[in-house]
PDB file of N, CA and C in Angstrom:
ATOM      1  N   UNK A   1     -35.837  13.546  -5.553  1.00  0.00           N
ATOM      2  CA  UNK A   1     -34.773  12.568  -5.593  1.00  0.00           C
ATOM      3  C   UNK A   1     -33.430  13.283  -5.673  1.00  0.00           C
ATOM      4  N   UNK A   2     -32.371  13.085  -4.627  1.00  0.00           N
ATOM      5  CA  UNK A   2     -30.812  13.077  -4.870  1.00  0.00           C
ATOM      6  C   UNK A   2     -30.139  12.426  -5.373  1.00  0.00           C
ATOM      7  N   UNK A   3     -29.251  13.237  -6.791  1.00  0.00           N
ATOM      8  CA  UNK A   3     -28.539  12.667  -7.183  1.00  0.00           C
ATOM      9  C   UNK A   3     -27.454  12.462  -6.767  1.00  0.00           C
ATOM     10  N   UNK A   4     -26.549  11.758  -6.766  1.00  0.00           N
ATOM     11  CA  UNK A   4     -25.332  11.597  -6.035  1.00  0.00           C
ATOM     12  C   UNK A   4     -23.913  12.222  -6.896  1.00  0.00           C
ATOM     13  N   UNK A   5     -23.584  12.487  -6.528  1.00  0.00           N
ATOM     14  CA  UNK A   5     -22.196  13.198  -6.838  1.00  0.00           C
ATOM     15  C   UNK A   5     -20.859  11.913  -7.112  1.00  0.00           C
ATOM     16  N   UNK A   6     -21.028  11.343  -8.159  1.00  0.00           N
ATOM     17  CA  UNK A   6     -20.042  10.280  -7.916  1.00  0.00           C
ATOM     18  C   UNK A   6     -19.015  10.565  -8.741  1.00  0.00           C
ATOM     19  N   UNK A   7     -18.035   9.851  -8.763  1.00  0.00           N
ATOM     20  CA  UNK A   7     -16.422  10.097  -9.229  1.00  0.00           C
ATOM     21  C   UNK A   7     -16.688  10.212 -10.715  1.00  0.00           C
ATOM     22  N   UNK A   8     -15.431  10.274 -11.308  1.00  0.00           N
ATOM     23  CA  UNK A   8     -15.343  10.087 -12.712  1.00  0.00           C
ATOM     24  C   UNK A   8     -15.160   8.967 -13.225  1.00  0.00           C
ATOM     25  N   UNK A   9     -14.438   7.874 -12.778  1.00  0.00           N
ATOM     26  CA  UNK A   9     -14.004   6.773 -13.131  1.00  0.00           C
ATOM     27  C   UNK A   9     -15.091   5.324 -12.674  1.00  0.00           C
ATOM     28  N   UNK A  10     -14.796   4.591 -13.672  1.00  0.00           N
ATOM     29  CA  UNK A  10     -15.229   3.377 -13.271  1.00  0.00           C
ATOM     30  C   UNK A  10     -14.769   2.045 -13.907  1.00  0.00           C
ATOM     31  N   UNK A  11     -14.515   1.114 -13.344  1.00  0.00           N
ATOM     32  CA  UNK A  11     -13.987   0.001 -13.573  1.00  0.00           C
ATOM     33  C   UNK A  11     -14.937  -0.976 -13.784  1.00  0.00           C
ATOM     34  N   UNK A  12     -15.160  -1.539 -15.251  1.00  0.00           N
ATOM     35  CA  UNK A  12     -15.758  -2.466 -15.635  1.00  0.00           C
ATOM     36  C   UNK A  12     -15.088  -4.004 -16.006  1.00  0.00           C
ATOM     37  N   UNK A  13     -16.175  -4.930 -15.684  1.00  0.00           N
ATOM     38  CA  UNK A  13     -15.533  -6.329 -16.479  1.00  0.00           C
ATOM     39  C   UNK A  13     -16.834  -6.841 -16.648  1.00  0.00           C
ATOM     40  N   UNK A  14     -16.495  -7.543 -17.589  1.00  0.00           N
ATOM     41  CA  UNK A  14     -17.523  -8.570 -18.220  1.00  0.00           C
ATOM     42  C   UNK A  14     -19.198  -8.134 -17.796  1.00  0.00           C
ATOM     43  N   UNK A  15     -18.987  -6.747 -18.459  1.00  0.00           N
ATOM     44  CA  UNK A  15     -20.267  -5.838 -18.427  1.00  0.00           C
ATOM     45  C   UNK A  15     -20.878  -5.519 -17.218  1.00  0.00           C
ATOM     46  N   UNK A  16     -20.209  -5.393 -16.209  1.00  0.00           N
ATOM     47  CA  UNK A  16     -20.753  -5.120 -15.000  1.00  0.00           C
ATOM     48  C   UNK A  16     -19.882  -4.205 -14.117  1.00  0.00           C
ATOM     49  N   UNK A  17     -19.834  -3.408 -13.356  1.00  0.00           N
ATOM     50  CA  UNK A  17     -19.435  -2.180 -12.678  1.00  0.00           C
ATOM     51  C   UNK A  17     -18.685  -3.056 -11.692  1.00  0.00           C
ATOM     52  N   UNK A  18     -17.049  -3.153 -11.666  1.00  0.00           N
ATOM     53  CA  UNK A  18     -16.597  -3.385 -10.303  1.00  0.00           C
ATOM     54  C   UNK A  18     -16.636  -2.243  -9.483  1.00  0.00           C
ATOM     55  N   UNK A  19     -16.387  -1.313  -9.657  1.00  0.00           N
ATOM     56  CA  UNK A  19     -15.663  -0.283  -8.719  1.00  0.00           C
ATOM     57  C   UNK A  19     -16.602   1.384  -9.246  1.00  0.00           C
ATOM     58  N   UNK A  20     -16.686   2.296  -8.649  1.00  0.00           N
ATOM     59  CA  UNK A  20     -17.169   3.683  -8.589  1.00  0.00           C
ATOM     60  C   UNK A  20     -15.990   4.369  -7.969  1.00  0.00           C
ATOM     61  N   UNK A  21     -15.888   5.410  -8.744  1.00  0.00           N
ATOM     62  CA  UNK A  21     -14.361   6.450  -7.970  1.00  0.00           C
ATOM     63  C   UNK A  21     -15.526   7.093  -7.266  1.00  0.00           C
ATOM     64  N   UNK A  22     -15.133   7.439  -5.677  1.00  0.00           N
ATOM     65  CA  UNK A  22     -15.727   8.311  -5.069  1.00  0.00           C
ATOM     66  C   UNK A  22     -14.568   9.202  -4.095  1.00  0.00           C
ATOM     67  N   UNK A  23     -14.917  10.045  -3.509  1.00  0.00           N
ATOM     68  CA  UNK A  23     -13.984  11.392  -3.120  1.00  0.00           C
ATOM     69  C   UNK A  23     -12.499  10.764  -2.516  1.00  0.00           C
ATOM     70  N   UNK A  24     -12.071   9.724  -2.403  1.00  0.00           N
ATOM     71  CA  UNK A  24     -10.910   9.388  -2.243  1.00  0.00           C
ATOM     72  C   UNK A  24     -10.384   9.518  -3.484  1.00  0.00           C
ATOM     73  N   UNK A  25     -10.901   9.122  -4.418  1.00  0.00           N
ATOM     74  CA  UNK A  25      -9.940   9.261  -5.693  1.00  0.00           C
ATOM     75  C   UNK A  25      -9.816   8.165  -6.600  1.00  0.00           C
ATOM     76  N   UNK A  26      -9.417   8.412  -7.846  1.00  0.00           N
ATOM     77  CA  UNK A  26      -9.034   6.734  -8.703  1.00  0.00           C
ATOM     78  C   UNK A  26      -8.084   5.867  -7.932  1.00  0.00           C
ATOM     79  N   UNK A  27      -6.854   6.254  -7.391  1.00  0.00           N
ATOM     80  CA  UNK A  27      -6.202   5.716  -6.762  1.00  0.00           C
ATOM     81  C   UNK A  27      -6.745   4.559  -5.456  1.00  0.00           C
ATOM     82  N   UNK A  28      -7.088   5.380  -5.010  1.00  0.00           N
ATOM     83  CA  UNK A  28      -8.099   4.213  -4.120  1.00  0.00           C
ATOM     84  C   UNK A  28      -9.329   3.074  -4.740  1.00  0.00           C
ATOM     85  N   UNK A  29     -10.042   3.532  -5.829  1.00  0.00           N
ATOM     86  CA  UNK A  29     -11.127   3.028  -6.436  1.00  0.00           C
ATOM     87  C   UNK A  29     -10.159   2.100  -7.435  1.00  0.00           C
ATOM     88  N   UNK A  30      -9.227   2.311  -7.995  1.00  0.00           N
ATOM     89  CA  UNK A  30      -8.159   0.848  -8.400  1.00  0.00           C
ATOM     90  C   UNK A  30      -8.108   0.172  -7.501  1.00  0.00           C
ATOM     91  N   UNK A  31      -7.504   0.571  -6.020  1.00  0.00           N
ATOM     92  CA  UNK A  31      -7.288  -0.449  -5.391  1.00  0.00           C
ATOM     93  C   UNK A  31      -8.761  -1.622  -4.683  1.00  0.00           C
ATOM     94  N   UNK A  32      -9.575  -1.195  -4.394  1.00  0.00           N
ATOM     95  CA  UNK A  32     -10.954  -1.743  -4.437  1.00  0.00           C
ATOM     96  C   UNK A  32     -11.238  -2.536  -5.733  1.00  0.00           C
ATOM     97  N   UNK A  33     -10.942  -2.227  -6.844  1.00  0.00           N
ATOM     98  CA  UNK A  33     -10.987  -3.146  -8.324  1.00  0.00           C
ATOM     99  C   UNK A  33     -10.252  -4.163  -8.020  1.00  0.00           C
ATOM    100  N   UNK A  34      -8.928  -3.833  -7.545  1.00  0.00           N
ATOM    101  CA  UNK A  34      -7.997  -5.176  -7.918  1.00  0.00           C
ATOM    102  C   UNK A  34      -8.579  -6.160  -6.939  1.00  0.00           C
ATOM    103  N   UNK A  35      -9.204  -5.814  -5.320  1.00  0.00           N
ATOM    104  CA  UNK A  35      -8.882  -6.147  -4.460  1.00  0.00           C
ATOM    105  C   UNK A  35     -10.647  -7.656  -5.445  1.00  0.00           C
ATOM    106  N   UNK A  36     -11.271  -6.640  -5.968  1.00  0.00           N
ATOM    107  CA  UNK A  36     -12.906  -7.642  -6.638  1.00  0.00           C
ATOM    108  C   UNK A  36     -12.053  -8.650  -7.567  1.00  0.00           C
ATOM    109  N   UNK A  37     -11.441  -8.063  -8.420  1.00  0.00           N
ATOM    110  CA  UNK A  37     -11.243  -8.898  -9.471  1.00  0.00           C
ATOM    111  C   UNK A  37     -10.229 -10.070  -9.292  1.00  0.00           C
ATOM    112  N   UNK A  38      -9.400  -9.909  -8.440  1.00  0.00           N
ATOM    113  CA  UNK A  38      -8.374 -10.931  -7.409  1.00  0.00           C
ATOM    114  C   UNK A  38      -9.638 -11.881  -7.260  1.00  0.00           C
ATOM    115  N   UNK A  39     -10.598 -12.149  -7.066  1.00  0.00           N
ATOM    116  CA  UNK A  39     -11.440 -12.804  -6.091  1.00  0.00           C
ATOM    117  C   UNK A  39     -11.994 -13.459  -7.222  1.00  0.00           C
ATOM    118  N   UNK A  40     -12.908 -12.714  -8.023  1.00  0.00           N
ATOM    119  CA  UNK A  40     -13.426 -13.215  -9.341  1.00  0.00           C
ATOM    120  C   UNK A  40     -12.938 -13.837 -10.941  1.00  0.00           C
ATOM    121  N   UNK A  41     -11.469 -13.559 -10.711  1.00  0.00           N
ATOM    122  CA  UNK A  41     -11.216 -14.333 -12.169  1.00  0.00           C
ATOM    123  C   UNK A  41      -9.412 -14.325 -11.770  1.00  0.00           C
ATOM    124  N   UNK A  42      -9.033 -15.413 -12.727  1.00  0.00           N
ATOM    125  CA  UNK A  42      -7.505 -15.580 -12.667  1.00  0.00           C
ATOM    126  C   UNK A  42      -6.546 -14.538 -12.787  1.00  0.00           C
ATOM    127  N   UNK A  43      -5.283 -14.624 -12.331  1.00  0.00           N
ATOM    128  CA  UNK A  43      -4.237 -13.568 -12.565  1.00  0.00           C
ATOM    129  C   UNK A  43      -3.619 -13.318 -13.920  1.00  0.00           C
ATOM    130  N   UNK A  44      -3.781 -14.529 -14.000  1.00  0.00           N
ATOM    131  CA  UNK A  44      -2.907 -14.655 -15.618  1.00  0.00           C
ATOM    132  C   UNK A  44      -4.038 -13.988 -16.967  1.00  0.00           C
ATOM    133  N   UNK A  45      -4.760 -13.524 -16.356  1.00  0.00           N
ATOM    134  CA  UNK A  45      -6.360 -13.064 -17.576  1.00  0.00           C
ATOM    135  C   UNK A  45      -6.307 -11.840 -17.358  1.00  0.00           C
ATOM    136  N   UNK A  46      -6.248 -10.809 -18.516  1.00  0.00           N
ATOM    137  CA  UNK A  46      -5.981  -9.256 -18.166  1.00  0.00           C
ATOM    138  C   UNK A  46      -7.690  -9.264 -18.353  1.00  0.00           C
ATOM    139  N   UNK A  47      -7.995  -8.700 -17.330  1.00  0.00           N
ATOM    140  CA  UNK A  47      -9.506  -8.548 -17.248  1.00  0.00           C
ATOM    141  C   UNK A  47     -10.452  -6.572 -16.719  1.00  0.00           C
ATOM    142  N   UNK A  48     -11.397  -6.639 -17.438  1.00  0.00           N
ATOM    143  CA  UNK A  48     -11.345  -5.007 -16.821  1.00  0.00           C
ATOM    144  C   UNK A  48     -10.710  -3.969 -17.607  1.00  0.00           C
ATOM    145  N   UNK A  49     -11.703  -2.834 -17.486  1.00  0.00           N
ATOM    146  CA  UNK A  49     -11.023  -1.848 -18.013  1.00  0.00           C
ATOM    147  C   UNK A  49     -12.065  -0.707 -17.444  1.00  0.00           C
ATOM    148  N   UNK A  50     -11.073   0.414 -17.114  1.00  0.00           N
ATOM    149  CA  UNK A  50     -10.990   1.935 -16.885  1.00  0.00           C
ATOM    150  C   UNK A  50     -11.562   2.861 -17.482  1.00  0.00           C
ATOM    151  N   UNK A  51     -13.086   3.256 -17.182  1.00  0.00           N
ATOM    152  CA  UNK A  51     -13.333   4.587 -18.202  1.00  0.00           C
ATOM    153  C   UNK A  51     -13.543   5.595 -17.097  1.00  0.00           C
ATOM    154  N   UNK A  52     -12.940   6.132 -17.793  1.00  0.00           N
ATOM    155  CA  UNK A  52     -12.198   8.081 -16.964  1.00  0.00           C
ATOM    156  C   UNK A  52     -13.189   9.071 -17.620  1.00  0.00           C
ATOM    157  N   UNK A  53     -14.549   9.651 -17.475  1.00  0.00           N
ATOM    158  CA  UNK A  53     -15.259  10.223 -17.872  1.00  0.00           C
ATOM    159  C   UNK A  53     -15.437  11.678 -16.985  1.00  0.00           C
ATOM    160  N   UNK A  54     -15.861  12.856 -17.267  1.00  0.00           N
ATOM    161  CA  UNK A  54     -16.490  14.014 -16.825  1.00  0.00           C
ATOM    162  C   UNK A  54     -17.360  13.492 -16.050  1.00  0.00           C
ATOM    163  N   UNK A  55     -18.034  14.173 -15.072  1.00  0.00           N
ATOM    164  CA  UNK A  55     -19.465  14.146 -14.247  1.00  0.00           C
ATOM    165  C   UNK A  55     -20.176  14.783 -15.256  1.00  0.00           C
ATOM    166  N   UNK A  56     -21.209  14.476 -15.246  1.00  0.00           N
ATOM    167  CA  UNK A  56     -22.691  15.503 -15.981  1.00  0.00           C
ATOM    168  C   UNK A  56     -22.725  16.691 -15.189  1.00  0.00           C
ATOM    169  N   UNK A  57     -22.392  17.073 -14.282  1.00  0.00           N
ATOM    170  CA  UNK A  57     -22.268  18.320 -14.273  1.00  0.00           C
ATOM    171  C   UNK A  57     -20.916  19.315 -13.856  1.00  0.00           C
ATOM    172  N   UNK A  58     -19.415  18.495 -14.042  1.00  0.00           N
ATOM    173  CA  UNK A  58     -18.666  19.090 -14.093  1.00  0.00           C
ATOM    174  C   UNK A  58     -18.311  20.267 -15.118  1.00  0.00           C
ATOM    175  N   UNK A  59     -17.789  21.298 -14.596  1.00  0.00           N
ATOM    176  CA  UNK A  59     -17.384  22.461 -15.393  1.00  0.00           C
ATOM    177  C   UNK A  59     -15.582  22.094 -15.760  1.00  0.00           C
ATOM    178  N   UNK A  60     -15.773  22.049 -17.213  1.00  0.00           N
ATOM    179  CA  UNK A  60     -14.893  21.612 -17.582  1.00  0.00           C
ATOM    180  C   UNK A  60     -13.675  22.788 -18.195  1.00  0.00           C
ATOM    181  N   UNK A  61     -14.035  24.084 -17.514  1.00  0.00           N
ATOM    182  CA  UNK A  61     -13.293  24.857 -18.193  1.00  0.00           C
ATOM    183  C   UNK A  61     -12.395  25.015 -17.086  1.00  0.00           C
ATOM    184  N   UNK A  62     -12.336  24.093 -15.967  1.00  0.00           N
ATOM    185  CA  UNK A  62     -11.792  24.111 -14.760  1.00  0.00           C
ATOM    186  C   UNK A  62     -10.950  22.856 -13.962  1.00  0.00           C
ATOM    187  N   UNK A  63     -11.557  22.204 -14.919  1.00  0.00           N
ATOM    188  CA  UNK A  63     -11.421  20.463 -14.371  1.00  0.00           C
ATOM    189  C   UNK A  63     -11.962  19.711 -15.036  1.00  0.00           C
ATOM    190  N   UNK A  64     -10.911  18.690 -15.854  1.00  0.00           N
ATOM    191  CA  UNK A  64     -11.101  17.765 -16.869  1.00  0.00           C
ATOM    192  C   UNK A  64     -10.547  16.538 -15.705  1.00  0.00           C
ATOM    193  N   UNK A  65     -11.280  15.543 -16.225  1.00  0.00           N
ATOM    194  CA  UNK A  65     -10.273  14.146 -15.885  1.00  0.00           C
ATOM    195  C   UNK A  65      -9.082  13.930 -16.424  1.00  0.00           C
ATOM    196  N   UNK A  66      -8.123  13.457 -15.103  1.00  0.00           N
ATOM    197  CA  UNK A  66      -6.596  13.573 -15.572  1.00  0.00           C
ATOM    198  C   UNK A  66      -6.758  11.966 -15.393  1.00  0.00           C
ATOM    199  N   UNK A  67      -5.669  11.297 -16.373  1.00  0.00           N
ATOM    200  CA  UNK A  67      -4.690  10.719 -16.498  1.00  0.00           C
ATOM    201  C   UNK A  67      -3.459  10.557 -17.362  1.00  0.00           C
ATOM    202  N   UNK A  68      -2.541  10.236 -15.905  1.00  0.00           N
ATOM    203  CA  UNK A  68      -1.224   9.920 -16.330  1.00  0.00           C
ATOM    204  C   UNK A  68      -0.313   8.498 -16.040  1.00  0.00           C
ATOM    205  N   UNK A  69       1.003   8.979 -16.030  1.00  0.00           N
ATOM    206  CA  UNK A  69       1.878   7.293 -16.054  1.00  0.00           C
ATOM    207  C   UNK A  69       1.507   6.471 -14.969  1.00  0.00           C
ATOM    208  N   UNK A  70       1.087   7.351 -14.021  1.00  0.00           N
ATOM    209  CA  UNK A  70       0.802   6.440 -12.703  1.00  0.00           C
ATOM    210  C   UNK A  70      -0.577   5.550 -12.797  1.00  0.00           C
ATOM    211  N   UNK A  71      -1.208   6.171 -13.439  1.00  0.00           N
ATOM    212  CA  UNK A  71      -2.399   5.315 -13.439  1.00  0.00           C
ATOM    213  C   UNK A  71      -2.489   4.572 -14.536  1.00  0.00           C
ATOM    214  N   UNK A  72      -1.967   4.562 -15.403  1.00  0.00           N
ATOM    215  CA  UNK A  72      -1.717   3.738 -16.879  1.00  0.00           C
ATOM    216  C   UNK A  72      -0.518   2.487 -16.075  1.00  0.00           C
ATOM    217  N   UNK A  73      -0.071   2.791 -15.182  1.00  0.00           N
ATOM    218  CA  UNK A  73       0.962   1.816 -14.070  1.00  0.00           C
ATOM    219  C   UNK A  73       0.119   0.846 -13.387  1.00  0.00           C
ATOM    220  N   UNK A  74      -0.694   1.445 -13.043  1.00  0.00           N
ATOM    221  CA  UNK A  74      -1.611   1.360 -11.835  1.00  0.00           C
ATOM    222  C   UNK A  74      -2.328   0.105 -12.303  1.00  0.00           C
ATOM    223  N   UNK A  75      -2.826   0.137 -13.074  1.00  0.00           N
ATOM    224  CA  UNK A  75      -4.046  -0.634 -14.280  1.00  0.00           C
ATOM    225  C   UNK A  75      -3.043  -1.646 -14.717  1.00  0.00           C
ATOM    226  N   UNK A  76      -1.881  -1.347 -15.321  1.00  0.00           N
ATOM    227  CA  UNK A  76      -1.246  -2.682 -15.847  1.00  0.00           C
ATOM    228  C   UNK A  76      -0.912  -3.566 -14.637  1.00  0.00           C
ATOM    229  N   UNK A  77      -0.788  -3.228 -13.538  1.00  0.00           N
ATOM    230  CA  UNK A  77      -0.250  -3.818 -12.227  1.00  0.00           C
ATOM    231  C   UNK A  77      -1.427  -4.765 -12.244  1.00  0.00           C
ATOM    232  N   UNK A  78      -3.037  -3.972 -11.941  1.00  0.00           N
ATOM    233  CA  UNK A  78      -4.131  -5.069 -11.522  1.00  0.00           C
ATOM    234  C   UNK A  78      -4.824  -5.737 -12.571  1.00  0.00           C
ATOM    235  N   UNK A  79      -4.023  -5.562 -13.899  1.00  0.00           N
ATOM    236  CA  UNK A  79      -4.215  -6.187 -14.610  1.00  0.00           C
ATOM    237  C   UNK A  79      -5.152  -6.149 -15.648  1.00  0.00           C
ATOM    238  N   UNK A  80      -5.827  -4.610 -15.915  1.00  0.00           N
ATOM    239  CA  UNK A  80      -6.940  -4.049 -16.263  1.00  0.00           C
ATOM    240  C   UNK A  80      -6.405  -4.543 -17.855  1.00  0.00           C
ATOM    241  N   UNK A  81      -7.257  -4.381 -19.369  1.00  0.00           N
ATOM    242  CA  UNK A  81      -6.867  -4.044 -20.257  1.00  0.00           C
ATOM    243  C   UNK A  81      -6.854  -3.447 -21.027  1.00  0.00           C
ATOM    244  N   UNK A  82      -7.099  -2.029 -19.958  1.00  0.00           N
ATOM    245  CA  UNK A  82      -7.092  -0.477 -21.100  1.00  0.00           C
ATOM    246  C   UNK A  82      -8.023   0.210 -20.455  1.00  0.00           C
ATOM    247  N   UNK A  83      -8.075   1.837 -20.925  1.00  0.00           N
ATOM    248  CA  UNK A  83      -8.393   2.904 -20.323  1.00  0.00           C
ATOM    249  C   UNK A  83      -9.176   3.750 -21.250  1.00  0.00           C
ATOM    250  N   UNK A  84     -10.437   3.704 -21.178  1.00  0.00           N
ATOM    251  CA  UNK A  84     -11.008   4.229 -22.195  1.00  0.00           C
ATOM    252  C   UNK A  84     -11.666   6.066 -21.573  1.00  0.00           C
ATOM    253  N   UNK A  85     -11.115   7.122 -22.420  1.00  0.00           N
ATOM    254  CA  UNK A  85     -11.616   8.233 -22.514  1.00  0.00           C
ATOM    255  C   UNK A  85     -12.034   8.724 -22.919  1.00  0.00           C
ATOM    256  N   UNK A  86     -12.912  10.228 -22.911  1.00  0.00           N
ATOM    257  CA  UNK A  86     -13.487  10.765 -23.597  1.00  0.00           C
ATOM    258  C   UNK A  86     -13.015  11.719 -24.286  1.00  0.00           C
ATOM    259  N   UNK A  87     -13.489  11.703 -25.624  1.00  0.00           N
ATOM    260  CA  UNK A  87     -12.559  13.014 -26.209  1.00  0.00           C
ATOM    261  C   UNK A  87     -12.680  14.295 -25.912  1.00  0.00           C
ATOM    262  N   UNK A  88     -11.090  14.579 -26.150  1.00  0.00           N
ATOM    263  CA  UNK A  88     -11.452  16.425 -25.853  1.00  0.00           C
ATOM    264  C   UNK A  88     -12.242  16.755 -24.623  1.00  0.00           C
ATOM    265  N   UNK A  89     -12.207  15.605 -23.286  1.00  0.00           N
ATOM    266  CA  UNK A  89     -12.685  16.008 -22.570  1.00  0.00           C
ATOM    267  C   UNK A  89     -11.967  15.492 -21.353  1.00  0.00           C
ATOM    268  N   UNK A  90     -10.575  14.783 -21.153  1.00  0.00           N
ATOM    269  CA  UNK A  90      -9.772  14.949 -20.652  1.00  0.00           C
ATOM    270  C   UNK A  90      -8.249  15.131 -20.782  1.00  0.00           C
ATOM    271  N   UNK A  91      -7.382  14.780 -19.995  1.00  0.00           N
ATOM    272  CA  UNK A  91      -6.460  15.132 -19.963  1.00  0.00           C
ATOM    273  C   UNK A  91      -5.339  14.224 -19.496  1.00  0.00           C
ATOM    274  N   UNK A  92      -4.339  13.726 -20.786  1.00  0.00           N
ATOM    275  CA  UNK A  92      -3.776  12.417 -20.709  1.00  0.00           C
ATOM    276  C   UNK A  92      -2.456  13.119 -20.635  1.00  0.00           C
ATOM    277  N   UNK A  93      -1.672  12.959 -19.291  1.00  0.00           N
ATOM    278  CA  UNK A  93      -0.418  13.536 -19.176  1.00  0.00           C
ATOM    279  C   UNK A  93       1.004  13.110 -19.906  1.00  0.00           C
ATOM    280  N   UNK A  94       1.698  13.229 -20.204  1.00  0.00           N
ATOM    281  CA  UNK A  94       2.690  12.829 -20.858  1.00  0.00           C
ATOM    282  C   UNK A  94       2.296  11.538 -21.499  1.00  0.00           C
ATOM    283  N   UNK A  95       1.934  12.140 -22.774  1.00  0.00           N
ATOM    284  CA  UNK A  95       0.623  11.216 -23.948  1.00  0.00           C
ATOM    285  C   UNK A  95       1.555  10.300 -24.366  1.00  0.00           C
ATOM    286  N   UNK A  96       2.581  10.246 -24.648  1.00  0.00           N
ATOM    287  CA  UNK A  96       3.520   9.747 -25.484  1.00  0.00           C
ATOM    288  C   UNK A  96       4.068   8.513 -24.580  1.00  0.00           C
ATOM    289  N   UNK A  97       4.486   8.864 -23.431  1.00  0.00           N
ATOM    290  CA  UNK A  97       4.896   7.727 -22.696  1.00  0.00           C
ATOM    291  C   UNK A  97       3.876   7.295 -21.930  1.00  0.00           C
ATOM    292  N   UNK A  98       3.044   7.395 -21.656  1.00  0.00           N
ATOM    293  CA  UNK A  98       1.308   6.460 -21.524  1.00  0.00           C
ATOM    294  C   UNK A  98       1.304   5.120 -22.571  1.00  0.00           C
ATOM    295  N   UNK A  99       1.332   6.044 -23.717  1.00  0.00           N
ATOM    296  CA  UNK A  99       1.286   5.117 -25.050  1.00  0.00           C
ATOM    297  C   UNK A  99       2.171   4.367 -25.142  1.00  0.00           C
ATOM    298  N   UNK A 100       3.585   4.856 -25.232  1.00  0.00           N
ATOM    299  CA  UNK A 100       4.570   3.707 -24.638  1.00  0.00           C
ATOM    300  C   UNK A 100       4.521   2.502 -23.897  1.00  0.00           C
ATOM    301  N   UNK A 101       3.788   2.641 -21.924  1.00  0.00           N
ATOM    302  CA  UNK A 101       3.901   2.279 -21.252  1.00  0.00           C
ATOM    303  C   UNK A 101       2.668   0.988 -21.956  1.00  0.00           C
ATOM    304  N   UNK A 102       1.872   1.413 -21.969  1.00  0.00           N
ATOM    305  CA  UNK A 102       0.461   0.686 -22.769  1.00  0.00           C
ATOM    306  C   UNK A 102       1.008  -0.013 -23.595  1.00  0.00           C
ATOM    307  N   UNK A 103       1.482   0.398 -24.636  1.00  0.00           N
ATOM    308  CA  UNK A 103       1.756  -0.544 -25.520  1.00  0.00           C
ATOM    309  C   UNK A 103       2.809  -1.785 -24.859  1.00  0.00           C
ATOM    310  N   UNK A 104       3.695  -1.464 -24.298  1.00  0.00           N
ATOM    311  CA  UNK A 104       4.679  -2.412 -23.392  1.00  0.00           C
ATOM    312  C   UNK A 104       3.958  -3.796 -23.089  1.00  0.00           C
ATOM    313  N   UNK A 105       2.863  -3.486 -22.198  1.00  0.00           N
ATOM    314  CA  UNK A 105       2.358  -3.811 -21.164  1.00  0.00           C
ATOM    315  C   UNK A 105       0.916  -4.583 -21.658  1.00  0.00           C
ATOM    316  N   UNK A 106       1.519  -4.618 -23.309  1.00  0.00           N
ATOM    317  CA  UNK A 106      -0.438  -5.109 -24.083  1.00  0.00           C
ATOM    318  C   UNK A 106      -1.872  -4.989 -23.718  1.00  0.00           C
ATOM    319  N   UNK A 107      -1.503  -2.885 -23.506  1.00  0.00           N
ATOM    320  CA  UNK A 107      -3.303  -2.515 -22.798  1.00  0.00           C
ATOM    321  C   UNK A 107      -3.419  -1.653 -24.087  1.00  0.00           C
ATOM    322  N   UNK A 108      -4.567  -0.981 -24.246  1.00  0.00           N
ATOM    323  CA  UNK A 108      -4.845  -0.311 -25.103  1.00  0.00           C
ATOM    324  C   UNK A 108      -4.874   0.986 -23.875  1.00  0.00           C
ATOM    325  N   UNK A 109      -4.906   2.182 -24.810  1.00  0.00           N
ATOM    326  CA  UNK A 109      -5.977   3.826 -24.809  1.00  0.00           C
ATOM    327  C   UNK A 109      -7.098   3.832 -25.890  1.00  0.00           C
ATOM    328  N   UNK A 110      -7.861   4.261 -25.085  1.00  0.00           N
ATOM    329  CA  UNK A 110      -9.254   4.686 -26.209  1.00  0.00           C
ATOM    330  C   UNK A 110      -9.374   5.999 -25.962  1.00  0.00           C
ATOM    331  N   UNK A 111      -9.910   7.117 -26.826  1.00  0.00           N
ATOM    332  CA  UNK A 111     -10.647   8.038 -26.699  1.00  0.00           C
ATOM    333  C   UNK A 111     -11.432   8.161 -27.537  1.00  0.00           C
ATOM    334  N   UNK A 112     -12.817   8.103 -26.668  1.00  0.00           N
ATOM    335  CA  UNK A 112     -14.062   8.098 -27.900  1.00  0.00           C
ATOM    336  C   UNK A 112     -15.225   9.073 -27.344  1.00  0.00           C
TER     337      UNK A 112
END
């Protein structure tokens, strides 16, 4: 059996997988989220949320999962409500104004 090589990210709601990041990137795999969750539940309902995880077999002394303002942007735009990471196992770019932007925007950060 092949395992598949899939992204880091994934977009959940109401316990079920909208979206898989695959070699295009989170950027694209948001836009595929918004494009499900547009379809499945109201605008006015912050619905969904972002977990940014390692691969099981990424080497992490090389490449951690990044996020930054753009994608903490990105998520408040389609309306996600928060971004959950793993500790000490990625990499949240200008931490301070993430947290800012998040808090603004009534999403959370997790790292667990």
């Amino acid at each position: 059996m092949k395992l598949h090589n899939v992204g880091q990210s994934i977009v959940v709601s109401n316990g079920i997988i909208i979206a898989v990041e695959d070699q295009k990137g989170t950027d694209s795999m948001l836009d595929r989220a918004n494009k499900i969750l547009k379809k499945v539940s109201g605008k006015t309902q912050k619905k969904g949320i972002l977990l940014k995880f390692p691969k099981s077999n990424q080497d992490l002394r090389v490449d951690l999962p990044t996020v930054g303002i753009k994608t903490i942007n990105k998520c408040s735009k389609i309306g996600l409500k928060g971004v959950v990471l793993k500790a000490n196992q990625n990499i949240l770019l200008d931490k301070f104004k993430c947290i800012k932007i998040a808090n603004k925007k009534n999403m959370f950060i997790c790292a667990i």
